[in-house]
C-alpha atoms as a PDB file:
ATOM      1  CA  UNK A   1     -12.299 -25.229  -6.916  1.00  0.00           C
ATOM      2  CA  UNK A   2     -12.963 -21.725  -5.401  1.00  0.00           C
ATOM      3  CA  UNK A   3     -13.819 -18.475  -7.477  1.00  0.00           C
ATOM      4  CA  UNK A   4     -10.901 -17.349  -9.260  1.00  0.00           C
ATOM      5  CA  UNK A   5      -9.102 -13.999  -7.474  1.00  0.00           C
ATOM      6  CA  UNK A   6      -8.509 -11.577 -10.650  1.00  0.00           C
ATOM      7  CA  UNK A   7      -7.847  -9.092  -8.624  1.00  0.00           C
ATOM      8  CA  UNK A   8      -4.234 -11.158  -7.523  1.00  0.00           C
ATOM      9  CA  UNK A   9      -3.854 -12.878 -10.951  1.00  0.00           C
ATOM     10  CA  UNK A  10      -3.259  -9.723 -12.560  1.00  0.00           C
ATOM     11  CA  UNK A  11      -2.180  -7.647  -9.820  1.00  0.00           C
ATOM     12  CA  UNK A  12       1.413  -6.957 -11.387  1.00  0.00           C
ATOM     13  CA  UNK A  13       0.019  -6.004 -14.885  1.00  0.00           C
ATOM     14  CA  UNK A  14      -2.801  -3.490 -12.644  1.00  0.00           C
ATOM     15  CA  UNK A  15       0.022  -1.904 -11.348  1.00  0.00           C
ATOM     16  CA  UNK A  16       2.631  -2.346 -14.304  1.00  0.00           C
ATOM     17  CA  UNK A  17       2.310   1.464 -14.543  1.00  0.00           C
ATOM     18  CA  UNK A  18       4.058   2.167 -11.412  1.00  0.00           C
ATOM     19  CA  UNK A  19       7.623   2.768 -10.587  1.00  0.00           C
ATOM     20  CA  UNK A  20       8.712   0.556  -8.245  1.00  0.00           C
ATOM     21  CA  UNK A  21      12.649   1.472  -8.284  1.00  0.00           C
ATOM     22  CA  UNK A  22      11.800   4.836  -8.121  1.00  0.00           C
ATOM     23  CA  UNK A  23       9.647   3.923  -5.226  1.00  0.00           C
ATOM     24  CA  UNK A  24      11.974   2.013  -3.812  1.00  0.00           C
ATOM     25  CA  UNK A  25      14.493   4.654  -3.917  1.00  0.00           C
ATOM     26  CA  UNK A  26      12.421   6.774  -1.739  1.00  0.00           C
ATOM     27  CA  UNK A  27      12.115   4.462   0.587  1.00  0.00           C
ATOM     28  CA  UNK A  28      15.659   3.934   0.840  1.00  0.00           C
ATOM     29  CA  UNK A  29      16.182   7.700   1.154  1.00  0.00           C
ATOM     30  CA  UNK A  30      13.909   7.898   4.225  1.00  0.00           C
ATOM     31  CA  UNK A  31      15.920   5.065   5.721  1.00  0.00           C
ATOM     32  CA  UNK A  32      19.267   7.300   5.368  1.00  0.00           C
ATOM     33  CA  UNK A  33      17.291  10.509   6.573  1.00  0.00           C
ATOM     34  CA  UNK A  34      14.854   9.716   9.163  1.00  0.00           C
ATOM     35  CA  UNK A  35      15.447   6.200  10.622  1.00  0.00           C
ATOM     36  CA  UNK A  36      17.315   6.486  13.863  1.00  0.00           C
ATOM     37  CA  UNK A  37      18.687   3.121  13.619  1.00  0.00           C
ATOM     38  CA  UNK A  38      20.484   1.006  10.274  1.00  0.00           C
ATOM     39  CA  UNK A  39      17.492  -0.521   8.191  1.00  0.00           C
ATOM     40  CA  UNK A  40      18.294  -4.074   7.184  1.00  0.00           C
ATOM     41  CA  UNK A  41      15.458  -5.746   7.528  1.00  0.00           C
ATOM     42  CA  UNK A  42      11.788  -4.630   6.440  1.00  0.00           C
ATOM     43  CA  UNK A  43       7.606  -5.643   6.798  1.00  0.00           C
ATOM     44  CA  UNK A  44       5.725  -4.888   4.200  1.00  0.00           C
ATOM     45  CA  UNK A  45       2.069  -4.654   5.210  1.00  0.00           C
ATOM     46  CA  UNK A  46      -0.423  -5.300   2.564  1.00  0.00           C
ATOM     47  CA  UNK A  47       2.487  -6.930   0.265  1.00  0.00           C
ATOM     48  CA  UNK A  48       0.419  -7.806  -2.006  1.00  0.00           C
ATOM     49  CA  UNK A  49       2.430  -9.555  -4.436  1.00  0.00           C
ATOM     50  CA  UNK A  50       5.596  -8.729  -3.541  1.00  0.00           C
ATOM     51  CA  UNK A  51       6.619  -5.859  -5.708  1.00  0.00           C
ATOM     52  CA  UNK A  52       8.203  -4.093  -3.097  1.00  0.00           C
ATOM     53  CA  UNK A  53       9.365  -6.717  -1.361  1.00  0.00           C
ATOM     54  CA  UNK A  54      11.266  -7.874  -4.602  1.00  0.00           C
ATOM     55  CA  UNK A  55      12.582  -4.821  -5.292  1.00  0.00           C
ATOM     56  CA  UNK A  56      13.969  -4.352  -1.470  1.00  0.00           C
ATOM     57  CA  UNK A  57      15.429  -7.975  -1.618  1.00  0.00           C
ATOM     58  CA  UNK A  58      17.497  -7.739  -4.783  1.00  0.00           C
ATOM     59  CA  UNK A  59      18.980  -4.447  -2.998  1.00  0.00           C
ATOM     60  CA  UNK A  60      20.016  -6.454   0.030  1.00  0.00           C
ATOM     61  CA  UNK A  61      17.143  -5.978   2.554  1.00  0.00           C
ATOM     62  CA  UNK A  62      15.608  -8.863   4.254  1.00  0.00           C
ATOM     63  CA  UNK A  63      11.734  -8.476   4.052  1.00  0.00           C
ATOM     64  CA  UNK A  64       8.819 -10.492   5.411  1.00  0.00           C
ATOM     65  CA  UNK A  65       5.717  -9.472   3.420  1.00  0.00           C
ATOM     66  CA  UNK A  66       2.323  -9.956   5.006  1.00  0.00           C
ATOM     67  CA  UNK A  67      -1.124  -9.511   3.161  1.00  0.00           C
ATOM     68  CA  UNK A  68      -5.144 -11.048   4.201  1.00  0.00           C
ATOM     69  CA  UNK A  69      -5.031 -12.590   0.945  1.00  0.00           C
ATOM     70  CA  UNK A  70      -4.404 -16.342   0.315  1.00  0.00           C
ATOM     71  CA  UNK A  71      -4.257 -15.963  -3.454  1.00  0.00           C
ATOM     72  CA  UNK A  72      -2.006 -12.406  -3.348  1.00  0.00           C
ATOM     73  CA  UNK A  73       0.801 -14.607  -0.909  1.00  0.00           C
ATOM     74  CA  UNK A  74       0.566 -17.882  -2.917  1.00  0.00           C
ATOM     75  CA  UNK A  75       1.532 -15.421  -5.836  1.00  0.00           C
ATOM     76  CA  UNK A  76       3.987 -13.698  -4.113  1.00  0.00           C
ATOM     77  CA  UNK A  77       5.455 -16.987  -3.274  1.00  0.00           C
ATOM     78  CA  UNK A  78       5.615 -18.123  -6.786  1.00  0.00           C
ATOM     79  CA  UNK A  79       7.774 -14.975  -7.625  1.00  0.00           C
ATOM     80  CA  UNK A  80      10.197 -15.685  -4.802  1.00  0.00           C
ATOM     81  CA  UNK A  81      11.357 -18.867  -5.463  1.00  0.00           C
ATOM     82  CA  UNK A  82      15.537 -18.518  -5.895  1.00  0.00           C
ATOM     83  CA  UNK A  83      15.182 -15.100  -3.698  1.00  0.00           C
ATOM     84  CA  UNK A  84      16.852 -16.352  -0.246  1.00  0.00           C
ATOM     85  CA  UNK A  85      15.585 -12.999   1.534  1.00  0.00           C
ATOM     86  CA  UNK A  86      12.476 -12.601   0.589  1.00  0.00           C
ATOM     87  CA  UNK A  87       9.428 -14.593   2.216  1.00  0.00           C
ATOM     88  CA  UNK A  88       5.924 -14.326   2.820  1.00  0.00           C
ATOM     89  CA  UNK A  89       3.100 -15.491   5.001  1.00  0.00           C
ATOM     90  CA  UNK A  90      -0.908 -14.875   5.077  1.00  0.00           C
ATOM     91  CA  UNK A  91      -2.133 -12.918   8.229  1.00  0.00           C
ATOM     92  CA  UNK A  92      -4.106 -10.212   9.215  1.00  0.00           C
ATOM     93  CA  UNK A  93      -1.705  -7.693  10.326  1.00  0.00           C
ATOM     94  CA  UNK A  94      -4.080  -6.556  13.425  1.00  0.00           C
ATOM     95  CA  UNK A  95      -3.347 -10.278  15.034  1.00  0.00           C
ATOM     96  CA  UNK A  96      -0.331 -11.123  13.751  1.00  0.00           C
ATOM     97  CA  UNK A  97       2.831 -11.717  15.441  1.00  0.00           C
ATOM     98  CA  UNK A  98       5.849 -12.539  12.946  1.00  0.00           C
ATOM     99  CA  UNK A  99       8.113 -13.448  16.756  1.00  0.00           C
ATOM    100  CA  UNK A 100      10.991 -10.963  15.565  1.00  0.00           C
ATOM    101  CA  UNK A 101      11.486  -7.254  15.005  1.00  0.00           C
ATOM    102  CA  UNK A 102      12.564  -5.014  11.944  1.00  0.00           C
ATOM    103  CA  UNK A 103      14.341  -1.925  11.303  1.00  0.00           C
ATOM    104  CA  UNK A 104      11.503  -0.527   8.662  1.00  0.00           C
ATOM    105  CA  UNK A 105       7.759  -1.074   7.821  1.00  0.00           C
ATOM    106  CA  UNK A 106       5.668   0.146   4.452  1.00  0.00           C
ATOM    107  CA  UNK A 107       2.478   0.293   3.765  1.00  0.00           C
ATOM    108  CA  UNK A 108       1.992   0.588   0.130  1.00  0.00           C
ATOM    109  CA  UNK A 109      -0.632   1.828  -2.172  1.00  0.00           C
ATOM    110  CA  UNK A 110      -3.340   2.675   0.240  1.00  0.00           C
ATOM    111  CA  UNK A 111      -3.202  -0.256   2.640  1.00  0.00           C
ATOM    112  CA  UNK A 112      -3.816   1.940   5.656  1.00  0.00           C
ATOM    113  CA  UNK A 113      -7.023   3.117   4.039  1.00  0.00           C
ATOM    114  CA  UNK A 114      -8.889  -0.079   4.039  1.00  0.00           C
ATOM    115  CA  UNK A 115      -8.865   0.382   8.082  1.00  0.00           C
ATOM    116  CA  UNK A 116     -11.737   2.335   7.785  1.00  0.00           C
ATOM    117  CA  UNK A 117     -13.088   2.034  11.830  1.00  0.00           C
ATOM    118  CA  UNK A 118     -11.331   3.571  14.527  1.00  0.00           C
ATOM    119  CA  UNK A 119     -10.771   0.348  16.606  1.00  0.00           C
ATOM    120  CA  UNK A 120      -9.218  -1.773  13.656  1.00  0.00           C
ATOM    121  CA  UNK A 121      -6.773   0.879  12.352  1.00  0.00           C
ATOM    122  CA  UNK A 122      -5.555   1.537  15.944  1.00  0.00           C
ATOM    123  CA  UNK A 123      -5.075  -1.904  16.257  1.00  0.00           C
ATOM    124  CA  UNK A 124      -3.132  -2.109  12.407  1.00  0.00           C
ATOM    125  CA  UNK A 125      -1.102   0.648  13.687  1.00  0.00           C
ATOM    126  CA  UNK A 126      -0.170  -0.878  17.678  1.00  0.00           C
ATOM    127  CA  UNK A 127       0.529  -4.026  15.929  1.00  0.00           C
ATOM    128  CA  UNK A 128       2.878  -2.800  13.571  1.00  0.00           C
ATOM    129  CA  UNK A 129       4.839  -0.912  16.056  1.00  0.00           C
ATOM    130  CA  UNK A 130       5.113  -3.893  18.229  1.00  0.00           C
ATOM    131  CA  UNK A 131       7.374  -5.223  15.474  1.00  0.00           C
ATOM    132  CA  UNK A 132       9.438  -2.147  14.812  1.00  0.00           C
ATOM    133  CA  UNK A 133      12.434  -1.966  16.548  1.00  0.00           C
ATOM    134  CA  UNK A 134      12.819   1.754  18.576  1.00  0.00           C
ATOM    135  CA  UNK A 135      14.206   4.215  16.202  1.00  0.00           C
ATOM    136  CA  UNK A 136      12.624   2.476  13.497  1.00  0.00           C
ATOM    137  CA  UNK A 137      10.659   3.683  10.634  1.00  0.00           C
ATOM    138  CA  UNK A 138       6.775   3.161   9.259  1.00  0.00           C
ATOM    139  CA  UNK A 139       6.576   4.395   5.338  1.00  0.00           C
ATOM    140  CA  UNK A 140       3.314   4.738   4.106  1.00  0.00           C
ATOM    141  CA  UNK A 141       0.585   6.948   1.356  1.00  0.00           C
ATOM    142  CA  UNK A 142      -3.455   7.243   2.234  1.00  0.00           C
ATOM    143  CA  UNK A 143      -5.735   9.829   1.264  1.00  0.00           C
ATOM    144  CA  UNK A 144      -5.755  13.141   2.227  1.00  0.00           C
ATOM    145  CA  UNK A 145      -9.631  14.592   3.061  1.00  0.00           C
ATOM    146  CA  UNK A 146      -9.320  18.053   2.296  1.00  0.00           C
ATOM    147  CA  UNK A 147      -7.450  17.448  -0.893  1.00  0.00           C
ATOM    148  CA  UNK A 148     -10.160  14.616  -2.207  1.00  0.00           C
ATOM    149  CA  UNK A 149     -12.666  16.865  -1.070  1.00  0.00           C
ATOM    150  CA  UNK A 150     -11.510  19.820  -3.310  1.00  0.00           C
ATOM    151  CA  UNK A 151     -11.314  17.635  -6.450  1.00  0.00           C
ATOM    152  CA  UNK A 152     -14.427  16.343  -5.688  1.00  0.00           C
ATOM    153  CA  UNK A 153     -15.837  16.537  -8.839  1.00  0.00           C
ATOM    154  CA  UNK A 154     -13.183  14.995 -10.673  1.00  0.00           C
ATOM    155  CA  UNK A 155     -13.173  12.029  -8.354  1.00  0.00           C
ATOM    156  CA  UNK A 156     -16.939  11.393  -8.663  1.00  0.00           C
ATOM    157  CA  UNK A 157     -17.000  11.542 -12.569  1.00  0.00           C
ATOM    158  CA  UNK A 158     -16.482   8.193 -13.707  1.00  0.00           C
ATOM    159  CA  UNK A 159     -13.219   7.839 -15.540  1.00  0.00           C
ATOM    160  CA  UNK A 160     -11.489   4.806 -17.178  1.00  0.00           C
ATOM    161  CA  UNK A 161      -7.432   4.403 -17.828  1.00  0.00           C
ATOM    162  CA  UNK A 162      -4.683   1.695 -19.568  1.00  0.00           C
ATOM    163  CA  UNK A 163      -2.321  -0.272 -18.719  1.00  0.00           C
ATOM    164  CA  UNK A 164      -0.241  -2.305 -20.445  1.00  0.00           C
ATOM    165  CA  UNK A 165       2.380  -5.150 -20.162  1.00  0.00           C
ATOM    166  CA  UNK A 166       3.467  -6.782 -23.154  1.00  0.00           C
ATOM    167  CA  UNK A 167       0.368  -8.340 -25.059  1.00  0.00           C
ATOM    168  CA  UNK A 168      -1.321  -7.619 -21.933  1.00  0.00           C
ATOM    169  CA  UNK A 169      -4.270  -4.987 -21.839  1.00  0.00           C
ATOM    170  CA  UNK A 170      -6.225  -3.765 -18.990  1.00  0.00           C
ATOM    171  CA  UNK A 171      -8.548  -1.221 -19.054  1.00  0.00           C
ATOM    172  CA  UNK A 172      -9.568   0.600 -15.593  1.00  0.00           C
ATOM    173  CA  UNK A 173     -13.054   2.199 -15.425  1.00  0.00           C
ATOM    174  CA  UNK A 174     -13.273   3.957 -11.731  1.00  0.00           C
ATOM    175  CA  UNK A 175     -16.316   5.480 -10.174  1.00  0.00           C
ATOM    176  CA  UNK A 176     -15.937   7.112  -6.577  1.00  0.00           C
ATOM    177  CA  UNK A 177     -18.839   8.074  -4.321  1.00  0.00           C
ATOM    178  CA  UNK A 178     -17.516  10.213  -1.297  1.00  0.00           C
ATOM    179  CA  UNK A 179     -19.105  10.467   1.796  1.00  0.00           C
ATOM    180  CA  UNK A 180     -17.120  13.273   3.163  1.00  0.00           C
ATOM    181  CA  UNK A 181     -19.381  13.342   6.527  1.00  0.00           C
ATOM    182  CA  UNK A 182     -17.450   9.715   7.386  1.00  0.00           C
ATOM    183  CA  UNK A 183     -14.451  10.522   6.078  1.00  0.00           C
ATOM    184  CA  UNK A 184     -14.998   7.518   3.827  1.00  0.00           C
ATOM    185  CA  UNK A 185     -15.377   6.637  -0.330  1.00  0.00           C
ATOM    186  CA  UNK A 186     -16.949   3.592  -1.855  1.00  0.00           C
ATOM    187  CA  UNK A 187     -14.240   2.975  -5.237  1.00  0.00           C
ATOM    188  CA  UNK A 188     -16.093   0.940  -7.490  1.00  0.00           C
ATOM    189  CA  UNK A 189     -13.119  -0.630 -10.153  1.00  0.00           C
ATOM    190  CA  UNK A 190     -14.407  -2.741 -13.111  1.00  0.00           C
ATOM    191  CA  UNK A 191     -10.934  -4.001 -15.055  1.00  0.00           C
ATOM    192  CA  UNK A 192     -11.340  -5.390 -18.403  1.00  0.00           C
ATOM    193  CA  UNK A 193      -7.781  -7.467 -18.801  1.00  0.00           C
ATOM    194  CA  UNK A 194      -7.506  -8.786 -22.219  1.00  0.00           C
ATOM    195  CA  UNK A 195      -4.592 -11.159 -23.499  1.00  0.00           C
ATOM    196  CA  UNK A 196      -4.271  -9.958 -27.234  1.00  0.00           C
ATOM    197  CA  UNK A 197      -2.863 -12.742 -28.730  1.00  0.00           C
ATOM    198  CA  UNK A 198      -5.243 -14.958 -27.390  1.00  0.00           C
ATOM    199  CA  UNK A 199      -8.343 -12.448 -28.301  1.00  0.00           C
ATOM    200  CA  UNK A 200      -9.255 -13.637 -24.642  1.00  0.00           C
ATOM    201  CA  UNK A 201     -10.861 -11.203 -22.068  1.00  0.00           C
ATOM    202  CA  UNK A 202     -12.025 -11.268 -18.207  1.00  0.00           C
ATOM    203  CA  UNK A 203     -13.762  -8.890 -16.439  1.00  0.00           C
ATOM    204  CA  UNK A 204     -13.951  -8.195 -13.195  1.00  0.00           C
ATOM    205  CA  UNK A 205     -15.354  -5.573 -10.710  1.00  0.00           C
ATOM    206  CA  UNK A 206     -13.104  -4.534  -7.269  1.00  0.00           C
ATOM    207  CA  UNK A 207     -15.285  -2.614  -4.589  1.00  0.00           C
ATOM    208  CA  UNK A 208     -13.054  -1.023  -2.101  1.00  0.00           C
ATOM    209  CA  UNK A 209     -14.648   1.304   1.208  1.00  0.00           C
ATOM    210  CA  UNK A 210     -11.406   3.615   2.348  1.00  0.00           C
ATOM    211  CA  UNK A 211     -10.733   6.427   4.515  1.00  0.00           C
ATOM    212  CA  UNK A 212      -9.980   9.484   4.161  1.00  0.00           C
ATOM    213  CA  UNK A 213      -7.878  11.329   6.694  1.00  0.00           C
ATOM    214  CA  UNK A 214      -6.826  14.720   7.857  1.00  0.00           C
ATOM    215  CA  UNK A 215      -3.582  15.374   8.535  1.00  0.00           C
ATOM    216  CA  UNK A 216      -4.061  16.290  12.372  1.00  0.00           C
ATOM    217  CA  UNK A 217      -6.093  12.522  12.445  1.00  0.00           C
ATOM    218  CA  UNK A 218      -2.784  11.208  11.004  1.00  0.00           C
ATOM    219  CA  UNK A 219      -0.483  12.653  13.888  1.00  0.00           C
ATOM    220  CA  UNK A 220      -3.117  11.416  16.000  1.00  0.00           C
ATOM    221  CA  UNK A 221      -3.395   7.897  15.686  1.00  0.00           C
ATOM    222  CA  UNK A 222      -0.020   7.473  15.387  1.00  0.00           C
ATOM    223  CA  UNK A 223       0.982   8.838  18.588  1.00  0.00           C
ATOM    224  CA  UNK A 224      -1.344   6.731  20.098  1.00  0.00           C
ATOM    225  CA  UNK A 225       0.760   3.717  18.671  1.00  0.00           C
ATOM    226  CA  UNK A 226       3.894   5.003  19.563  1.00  0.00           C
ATOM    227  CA  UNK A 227       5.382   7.156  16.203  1.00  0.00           C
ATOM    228  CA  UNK A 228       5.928  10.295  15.771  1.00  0.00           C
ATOM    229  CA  UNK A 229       5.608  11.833  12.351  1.00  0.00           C
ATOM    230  CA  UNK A 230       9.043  12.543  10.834  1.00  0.00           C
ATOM    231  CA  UNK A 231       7.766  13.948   6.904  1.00  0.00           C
ATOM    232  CA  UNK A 232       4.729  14.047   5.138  1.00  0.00           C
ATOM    233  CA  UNK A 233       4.800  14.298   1.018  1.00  0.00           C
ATOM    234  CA  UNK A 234       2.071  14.494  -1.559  1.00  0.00           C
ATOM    235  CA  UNK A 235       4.113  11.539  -3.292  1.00  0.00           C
ATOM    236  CA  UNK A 236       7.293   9.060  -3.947  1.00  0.00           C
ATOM    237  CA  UNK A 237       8.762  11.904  -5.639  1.00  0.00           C
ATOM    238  CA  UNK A 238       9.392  14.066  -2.378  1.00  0.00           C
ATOM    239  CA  UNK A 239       6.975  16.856  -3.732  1.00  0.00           C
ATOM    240  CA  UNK A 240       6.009  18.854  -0.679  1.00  0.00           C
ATOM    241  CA  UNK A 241       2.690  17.640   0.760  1.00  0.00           C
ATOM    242  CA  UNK A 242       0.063  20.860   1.290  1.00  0.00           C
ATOM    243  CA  UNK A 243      -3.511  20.763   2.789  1.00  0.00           C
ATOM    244  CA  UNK A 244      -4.486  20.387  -1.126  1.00  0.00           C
ATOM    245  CA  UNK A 245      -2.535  17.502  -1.453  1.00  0.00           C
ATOM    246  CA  UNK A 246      -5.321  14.171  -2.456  1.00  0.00           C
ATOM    247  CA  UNK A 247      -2.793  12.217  -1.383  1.00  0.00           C
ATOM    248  CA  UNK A 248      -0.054  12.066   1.591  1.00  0.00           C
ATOM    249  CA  UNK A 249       3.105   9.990   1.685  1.00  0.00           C
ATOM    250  CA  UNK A 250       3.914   9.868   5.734  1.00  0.00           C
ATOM    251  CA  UNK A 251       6.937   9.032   7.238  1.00  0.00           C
ATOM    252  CA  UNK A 252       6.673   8.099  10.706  1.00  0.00           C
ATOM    253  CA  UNK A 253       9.565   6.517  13.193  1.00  0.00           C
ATOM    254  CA  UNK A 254       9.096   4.110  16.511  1.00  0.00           C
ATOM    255  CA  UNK A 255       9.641   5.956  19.881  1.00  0.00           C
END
């Protein structure tokens, strides 16, 4: 039996914080606003377990969610069982080929940012396109350089947060080291989950290398995939995004 994936297994109580509907919503308001074509059918990239892809299924979408990770789809899988428009396959999104087209892609939670060389994010980007139907639109948040770089300091001091679900507890300790001259940061994430009523606890540490991008780099590679950059936001709550901004929300359609 293979080393057990914590990271997946509590995936939904890591991110139990998060508001998915009012994600969601934003999503849907792009559709209206900036897809030239009706959205009815939507990949999400990175799906992880499926909490978007849950969310845009009970609201009538039909979504294919892709993610690397065995143990993430298995999961996601799990979840969908009863959900008729909802499914979900293991692939790496820079060779896959689902044989159909969609109206809308996302990218949630930093997915984009894990393509930290030139060549593979290029190839994330061309890939996804290919399945986008013209008019189409590609939803997704990364980090913004300039904005990381000017909260430097609180980035690089370790920091540790909650979450809970239930009798669920995790506890997030987060250490960054930024190497600005790459454009890159090493997140080191050591989660402490602990069931309460069992008095039972696992630990486990995630190391994640990202990018971090400018907003001209942005423009740029997408372009070179075939978007063009509709709206950028510093989140899911339509806040205008500024050169401050740590993070960007980008909204990009198929030409």
């Amino acid at each position: 039996m293979g080393e057990t994936d914590y990271y997946a297994l509590y995936y939904d109580l890591l991110y139990s914080h998060r508001d998915v509907k009012a994600e969601t919503d934003f999503l849907e308001k792009m559709f209206r606003e900036h897809s030239a074509i009706p959205v009815r059918s939507v990949l999400d990239v990175g799906c992880g377990t499926g909490i978007h892809s849950f969310e845009l299924a009970r609201r009538g979408y039909s979504v294919l969610g892709v993610d690397v990770s065995r143990e993430m789809v298995e999961k996601a899988r799990e979840k969908s069982r009863g959900l008729q428009n909802a499914s979900f396959v293991q692939a790496d999104i820079r060779s896959f080929s689902a044989g159909r087209r969609f109206d809308a892609a996302i990218a949630m939670y930093g997915v984009m940012s894990y393509f930290v060389d030139d060549d593979d994010l290029l190839s994330a980007l061309k890939a996804i396109r290919a399945h986008l139907n013209t008019g189409g639109l590609f939803v997704f948040d990364t980090w913004n350089l300039v904005g990381v770089q000017e909260k430097r300091l609180y980035y690089e001091t370790p920091s540790a947060r909650f979450r809970r679900s239930g009798s669920m507890l995790a506890i997030k300790e987060e250490t960054w080291r930024l190497d600005l001259h790459n454009q890159a940061a090493l997140l080191e994430i050591t989660w402490s989950v602990i069931d309460l009523p069992q008095s039972k606890i696992d630990v486990f540490t995630h190391r994640i290398n990202i990018r971090l991008f400018s907003p001209r780099e942005i423009k740029h590679y997408l372009r070179e995939a075939g978007f063009e950059v509709r709206a950028m936001f510093e989140d899911y709550a339509c806040k205008p995004f500024t050169e401050l901004s740590p993070e960007v929300v980008v909204v990009a359609r198929a030409l």
